[in-house]
Protein backbone atom coordinates (compact mmCIF):
# COMPACT_ATOMS: atom_id res chain seq x y z
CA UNK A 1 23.17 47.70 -63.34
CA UNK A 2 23.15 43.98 -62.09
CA UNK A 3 26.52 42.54 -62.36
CA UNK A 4 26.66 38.76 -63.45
CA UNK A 5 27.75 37.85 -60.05
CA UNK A 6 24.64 38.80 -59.01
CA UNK A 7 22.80 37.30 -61.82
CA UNK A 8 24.27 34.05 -60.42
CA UNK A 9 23.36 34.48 -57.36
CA UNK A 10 19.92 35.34 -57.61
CA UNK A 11 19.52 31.58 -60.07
CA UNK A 12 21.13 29.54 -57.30
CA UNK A 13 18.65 31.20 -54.67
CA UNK A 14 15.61 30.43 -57.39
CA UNK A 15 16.61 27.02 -57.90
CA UNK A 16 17.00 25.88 -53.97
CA UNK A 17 13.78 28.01 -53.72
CA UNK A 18 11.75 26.09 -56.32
CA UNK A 19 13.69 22.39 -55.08
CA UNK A 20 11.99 22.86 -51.56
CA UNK A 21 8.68 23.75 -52.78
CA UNK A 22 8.84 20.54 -54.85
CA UNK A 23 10.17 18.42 -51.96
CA UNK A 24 7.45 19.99 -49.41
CA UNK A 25 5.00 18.74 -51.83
CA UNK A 26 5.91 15.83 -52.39
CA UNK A 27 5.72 14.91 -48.32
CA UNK A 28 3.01 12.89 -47.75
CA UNK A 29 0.67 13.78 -44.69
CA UNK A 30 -0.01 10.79 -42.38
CA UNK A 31 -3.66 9.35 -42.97
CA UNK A 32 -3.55 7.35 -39.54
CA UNK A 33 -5.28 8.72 -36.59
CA UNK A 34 -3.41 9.35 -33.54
CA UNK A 35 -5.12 8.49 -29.73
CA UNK A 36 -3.49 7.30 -26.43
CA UNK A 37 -4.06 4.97 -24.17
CA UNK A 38 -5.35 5.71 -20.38
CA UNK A 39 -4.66 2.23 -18.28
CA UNK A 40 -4.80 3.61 -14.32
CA UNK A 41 -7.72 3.03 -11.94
CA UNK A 42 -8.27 6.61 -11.66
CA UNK A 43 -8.92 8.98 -14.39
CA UNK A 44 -7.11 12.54 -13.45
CA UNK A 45 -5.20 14.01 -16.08
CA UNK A 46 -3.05 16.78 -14.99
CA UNK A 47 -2.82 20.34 -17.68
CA UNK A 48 0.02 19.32 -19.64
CA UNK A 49 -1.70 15.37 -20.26
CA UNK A 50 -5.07 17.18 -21.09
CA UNK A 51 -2.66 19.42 -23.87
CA UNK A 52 -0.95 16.66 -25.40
CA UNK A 53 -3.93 14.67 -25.76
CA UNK A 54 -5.69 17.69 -27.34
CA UNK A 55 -2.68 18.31 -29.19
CA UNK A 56 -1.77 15.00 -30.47
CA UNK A 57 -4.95 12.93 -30.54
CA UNK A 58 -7.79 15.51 -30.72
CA UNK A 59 -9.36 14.30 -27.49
CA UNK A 60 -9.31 10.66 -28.35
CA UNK A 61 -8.41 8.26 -25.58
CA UNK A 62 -8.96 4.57 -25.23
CA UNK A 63 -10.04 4.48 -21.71
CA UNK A 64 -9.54 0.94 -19.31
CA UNK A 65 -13.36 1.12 -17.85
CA UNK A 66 -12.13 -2.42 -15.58
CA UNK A 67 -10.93 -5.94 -15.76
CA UNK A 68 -12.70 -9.15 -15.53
CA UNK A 69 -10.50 -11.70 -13.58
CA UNK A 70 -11.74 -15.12 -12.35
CA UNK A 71 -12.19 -15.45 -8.40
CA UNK A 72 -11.68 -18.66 -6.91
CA UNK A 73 -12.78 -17.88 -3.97
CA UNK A 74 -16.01 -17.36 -5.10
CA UNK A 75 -15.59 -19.75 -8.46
CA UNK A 76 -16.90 -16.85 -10.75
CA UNK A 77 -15.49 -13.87 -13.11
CA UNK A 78 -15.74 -10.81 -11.37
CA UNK A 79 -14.67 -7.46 -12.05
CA UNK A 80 -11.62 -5.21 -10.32
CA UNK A 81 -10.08 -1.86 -11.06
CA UNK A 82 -13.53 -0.11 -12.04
CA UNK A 83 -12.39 3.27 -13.35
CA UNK A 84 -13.03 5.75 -11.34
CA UNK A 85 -13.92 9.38 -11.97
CA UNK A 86 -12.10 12.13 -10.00
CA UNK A 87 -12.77 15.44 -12.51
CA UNK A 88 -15.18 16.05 -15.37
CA UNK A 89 -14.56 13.46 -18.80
CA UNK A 90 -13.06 16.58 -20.85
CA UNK A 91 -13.54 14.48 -24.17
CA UNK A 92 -16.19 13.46 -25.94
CA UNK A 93 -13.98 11.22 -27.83
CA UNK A 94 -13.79 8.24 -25.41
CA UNK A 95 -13.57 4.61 -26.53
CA UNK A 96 -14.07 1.92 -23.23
CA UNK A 97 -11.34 -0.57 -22.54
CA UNK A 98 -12.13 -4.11 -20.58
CA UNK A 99 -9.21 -6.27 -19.91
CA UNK A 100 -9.88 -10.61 -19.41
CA UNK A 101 -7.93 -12.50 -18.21
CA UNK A 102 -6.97 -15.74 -20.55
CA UNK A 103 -7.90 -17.79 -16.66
CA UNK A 104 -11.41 -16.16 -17.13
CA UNK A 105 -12.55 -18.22 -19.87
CA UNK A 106 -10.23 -21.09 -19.05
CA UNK A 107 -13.04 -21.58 -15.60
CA UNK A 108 -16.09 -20.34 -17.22
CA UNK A 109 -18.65 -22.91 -18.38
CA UNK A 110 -20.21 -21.75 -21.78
CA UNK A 111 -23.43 -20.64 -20.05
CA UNK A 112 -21.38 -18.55 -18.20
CA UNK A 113 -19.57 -16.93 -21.17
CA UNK A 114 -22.91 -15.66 -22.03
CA UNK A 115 -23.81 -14.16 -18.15
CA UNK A 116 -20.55 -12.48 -18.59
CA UNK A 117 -21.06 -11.03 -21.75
CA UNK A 118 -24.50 -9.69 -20.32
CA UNK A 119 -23.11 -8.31 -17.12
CA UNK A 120 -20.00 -6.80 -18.56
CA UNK A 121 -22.59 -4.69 -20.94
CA UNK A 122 -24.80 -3.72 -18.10
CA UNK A 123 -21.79 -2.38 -15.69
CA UNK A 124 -20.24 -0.84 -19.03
CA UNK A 125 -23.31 0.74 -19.75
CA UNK A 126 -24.07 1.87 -15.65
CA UNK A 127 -20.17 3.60 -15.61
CA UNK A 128 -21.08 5.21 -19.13
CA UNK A 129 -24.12 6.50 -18.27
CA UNK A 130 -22.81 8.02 -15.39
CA UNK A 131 -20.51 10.29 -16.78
CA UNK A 132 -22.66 10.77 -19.69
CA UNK A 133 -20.43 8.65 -22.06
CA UNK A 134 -21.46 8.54 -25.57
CA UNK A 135 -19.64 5.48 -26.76
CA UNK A 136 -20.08 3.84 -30.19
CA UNK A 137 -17.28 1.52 -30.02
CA UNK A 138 -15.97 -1.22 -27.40
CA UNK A 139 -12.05 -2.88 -27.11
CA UNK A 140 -11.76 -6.10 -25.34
CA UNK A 141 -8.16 -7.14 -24.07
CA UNK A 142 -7.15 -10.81 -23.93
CA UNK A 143 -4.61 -12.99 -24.85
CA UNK A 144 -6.49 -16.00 -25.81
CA UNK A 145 -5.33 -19.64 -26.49
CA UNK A 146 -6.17 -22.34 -28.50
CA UNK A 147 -7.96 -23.65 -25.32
CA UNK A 148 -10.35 -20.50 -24.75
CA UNK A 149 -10.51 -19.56 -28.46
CA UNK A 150 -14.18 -21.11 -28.50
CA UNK A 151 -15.38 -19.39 -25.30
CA UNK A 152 -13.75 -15.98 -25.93
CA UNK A 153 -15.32 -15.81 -29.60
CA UNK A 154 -18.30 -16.83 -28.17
CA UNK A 155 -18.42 -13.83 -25.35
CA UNK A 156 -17.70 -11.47 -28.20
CA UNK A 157 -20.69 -12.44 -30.38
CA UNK A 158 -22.90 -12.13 -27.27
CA UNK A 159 -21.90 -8.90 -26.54
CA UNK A 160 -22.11 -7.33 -29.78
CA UNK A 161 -25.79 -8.19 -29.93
CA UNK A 162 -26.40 -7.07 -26.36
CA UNK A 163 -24.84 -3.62 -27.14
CA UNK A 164 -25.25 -2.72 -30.87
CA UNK A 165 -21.50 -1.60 -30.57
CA UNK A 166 -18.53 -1.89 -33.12
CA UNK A 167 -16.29 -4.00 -31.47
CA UNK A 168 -12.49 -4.19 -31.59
CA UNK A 169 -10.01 -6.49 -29.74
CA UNK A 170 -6.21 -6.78 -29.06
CA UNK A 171 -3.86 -9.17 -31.26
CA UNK A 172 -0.96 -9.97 -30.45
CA UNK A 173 1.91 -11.06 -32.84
CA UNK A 174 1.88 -14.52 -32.48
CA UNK A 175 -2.06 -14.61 -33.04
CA UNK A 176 -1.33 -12.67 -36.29
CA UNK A 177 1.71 -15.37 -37.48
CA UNK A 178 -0.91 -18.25 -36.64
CA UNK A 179 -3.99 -17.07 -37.60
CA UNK A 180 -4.94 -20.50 -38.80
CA UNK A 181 -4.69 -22.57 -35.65
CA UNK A 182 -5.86 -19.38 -33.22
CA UNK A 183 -8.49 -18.08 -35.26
CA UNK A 184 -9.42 -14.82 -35.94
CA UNK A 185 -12.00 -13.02 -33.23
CA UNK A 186 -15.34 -11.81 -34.58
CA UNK A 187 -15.19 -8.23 -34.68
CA UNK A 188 -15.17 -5.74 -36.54
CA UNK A 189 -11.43 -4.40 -35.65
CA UNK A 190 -7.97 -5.57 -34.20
CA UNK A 191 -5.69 -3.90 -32.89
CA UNK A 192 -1.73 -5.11 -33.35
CA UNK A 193 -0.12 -4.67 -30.08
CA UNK A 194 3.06 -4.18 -31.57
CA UNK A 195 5.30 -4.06 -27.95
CA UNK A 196 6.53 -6.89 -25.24
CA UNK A 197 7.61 -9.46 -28.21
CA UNK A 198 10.48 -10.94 -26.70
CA UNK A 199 11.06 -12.75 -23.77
CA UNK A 200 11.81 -11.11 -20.15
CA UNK A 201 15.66 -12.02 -19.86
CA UNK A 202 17.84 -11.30 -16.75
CA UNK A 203 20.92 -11.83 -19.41
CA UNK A 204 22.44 -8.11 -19.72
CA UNK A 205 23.26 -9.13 -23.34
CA UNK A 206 19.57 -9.96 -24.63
CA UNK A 207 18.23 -7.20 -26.66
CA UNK A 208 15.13 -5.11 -25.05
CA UNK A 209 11.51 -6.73 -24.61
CA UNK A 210 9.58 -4.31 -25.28
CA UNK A 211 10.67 -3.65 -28.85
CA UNK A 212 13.65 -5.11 -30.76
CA UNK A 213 13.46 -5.77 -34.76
CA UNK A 214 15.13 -9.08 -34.87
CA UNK A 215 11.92 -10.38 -32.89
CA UNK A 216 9.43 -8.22 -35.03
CA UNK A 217 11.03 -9.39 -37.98
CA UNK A 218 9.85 -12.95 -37.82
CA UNK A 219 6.48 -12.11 -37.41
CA UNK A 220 5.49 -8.92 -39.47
CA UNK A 221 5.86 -10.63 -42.99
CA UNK A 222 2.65 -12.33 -42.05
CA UNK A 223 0.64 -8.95 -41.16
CA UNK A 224 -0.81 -8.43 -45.05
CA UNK A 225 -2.68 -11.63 -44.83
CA UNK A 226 -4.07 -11.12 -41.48
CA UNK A 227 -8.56 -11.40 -41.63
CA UNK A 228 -9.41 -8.12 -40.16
CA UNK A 229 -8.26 -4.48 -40.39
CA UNK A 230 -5.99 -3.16 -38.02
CA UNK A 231 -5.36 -0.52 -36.12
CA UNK A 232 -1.90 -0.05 -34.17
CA UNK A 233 -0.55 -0.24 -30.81
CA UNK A 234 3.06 1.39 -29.92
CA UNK A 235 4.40 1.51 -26.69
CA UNK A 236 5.79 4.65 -24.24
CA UNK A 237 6.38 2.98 -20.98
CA UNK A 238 9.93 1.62 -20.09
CA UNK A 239 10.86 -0.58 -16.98
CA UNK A 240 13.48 -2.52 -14.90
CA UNK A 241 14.13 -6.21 -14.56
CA UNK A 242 15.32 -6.57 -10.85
CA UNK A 243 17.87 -9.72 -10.85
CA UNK A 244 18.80 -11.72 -8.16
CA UNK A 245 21.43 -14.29 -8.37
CA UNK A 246 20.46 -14.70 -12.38
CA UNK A 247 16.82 -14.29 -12.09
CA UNK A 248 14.33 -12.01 -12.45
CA UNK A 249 12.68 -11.60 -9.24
CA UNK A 250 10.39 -8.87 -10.31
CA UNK A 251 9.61 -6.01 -13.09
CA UNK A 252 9.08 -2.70 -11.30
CA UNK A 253 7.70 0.46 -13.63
CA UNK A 254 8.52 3.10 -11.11
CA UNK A 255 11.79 2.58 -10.83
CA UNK A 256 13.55 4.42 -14.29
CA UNK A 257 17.06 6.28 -15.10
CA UNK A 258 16.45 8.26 -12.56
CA UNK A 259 16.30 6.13 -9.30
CA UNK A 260 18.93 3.99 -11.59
CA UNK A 261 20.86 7.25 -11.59
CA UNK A 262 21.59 7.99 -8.09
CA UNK A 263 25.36 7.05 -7.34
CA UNK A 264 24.44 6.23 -3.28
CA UNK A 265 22.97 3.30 -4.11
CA UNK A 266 24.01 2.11 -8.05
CA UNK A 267 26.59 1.91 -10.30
CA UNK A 268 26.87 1.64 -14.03
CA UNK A 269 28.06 -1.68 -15.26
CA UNK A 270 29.61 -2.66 -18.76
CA UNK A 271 26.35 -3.67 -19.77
CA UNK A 272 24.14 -0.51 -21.05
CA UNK A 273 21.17 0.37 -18.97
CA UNK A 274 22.05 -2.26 -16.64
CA UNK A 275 22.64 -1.10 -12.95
CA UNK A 276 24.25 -2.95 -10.13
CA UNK A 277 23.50 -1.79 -6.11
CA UNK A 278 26.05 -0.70 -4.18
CA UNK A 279 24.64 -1.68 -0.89
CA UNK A 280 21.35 -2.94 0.81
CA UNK A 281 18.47 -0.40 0.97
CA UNK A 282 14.58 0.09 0.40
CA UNK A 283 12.82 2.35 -2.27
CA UNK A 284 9.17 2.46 -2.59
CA UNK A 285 8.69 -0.22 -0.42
CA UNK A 286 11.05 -2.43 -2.78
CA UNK A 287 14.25 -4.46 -0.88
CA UNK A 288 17.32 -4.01 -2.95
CA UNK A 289 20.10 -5.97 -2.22
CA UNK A 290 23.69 -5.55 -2.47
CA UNK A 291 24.79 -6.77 -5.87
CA UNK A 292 21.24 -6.95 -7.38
CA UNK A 293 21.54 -5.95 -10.75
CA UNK A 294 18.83 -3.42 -12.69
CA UNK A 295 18.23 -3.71 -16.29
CA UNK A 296 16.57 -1.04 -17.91
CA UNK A 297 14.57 -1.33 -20.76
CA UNK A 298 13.43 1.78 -22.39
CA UNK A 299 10.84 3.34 -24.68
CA UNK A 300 12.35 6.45 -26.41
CA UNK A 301 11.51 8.23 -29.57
CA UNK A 302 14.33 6.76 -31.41
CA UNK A 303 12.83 3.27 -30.73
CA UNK A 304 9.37 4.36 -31.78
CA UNK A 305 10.90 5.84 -34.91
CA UNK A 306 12.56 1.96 -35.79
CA UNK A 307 9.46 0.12 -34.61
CA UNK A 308 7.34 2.47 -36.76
CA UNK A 309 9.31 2.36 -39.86
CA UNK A 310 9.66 -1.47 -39.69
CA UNK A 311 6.15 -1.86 -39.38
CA UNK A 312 4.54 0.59 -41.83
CA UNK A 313 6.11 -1.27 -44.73
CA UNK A 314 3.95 -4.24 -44.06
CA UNK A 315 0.49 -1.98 -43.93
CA UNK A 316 -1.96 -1.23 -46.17
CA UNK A 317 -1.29 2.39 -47.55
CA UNK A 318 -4.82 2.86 -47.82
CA UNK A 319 -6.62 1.61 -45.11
CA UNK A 320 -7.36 4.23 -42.47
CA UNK A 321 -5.52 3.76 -38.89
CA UNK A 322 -6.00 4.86 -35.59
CA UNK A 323 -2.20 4.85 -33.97
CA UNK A 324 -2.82 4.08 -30.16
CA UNK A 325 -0.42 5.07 -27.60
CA UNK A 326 -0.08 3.10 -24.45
CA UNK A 327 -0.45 4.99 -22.15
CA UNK A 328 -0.85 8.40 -21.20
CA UNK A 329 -1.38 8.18 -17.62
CA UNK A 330 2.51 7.44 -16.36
CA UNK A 331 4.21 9.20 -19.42
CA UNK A 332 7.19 11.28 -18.63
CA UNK A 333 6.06 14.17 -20.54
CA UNK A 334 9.93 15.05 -20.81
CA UNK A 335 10.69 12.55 -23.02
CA UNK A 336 8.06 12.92 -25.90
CA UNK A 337 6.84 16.04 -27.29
CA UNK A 338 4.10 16.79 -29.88
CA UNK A 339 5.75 16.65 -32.58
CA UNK A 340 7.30 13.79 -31.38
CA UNK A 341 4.69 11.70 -32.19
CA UNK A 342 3.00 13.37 -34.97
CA UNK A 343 6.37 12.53 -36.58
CA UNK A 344 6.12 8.85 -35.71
CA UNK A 345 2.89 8.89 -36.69
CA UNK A 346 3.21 10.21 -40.08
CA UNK A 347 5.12 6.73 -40.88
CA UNK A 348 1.57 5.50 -41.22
């Protein structure tokens, strides 16, 4: 015989039961894509980078083929850091990268926008071809001004009818807030590079560069009115401001908690994640001086999980997103997991 007790009992268990079922499907699944990133000269993933991206991303990596930087020596655009290839492309899911430089187009004469648009689809095409690199779709990467506006939207026309390629390009923030006066680049894709949005400060007190919502929060407002669909950028690299005497003196991105850490030549000031050396050494090359101060600014999955819920309010619900992750090839695979950013992700 069931004593009422029991009969209690087993009502309560029903009732949690039959609340988690509801609440499990009520969770929405992210629609967004997920892909990283791959920015070094050399493309070698080690096991556990070949995982995650499988894991993650499903094989889909926005690969830097090269830059196009203006040589004055020569008084032409020219091309440095062409990827090179040191295993097999395990991926078929591979979407080419080319960084310009703003100077590029600031030297270039318009017939020379369209050379470079020509040449920059014939070496694309040679490096593809050579790894047997199916590629539908380009990115371009440049921070243009009102000055090279003209000449950059010019480049990008050419090249889309040399190559017969969707094309996507890089905004930044304050390209999105004034849309009007720095146009909108014709393709068929941006993507929101939604990282370094305040200034570099050697002032221990200023909030972090890389991501901070008081900056983000004067520009996002304007993302829903922005001409072309977008896809997202986050960020997973950190780095340190060396300071000298009140300035920066240089940003170094292999130098991290760890070198920060080491209690021969640092100490911990009352700042957090700002460092100050002990004594006079070298690291890496890198002169350190006594009293040179290391601030620290970090991507963690805590930040990601602010930037992304800021953001994803201002998004359309509906449109379908690719979340990029820059970058894969220096990521301390101890700080973010799988589910790390399939949780970040799901924001979207």
């Amino acid at each position: 015989m069931t004593t009422f007790p029991h009969l209690i009992l087993q009502r309560f268990f029903f009732i949690v039961l039959m609340l988690l079922t509801a609440l499990s499907s009520c969770k929405k699944e992210s629609k967004a894509d997920a892909a990283f990133y791959y920015w070094k000269q050399t493309l070698t993933l080690n096991k556990a980078q070949h995982q995650l991206l499988q894991e993650v991303a499903q094989g889909k990596l926005y690969l830097r083929f090269f830059d196009i930087k203006w040589n004055s020596f020569a008084g032409k655009a020219h091309p440095e850091a062409i990827i090179s290839f040191k295993e097999p492309v395990l991926t078929e899911k591979i979407i080419p990268v080319i960084f310009i430089t703003n100077q590029t187009f600031e030297k270039l004469s318009p017939a020379g926008v369209d050379s470079l648009a020509m040449q920059s689809n014939q070496l694309l095409q040679h490096l593809a071809k050579a790894q047997k690199i199916n590629y539908q779709q380009v990115q371009f990467d440049c921070d243009w001004t009102l000055g090279t506006k003209e000449k950059y939207f010019r480049f990008l026309k050419t090249f889309k009818v040399l190559s017969h390629k969707q094309l996507e390009a890089t905004i930044r923030l304050h390209q999105i807030k004034y849309q009007v006066r720095t146009g909108i680049p014709p393709v068929d894709k941006g993507v929101l590079m939604f990282y370094n949005m305040g200034k570099l400060s050697p002032d221990p007190k200023d909030p972090n560069s890389i991501y901070n919502p008081e900056d983000a929060a004067t520009y996002i407002s304007y993302i829903p009115k922005y001409g072309l669909p977008l896809d997202i950028a986050l960020p997973l690299f950190s780095w340190s401001l060396h300071i000298r005497d009140g300035q920066i003196i240089q940003v170094y991105g292999k130098i991290g908690k760890k070198e920060l850490s080491k209690t021969e030549n640092f100490q911990p000031t009352a700042h957090k994640n700002v460092y100050k050396a002990v004594r006079s050494f070298f690291t890496g090359g890198i002169y350190v001086k006594t009293d040179d101060l290391f601030k620290l600014e970090e991507t963690d999955k805590a930040l990601l999980e602010q930037a992304a819920t800021q953001l994803a309010e201002h998004l359309n619900k509906e449109e379908q997103k690719t979340i990029i992750y820059y970058e894969i090839g220096n990521l301390n695979l101890s700080t973010f997991k799988t589910r790390d950013f399939k949780e970040i992700s799901a924001h979207f």
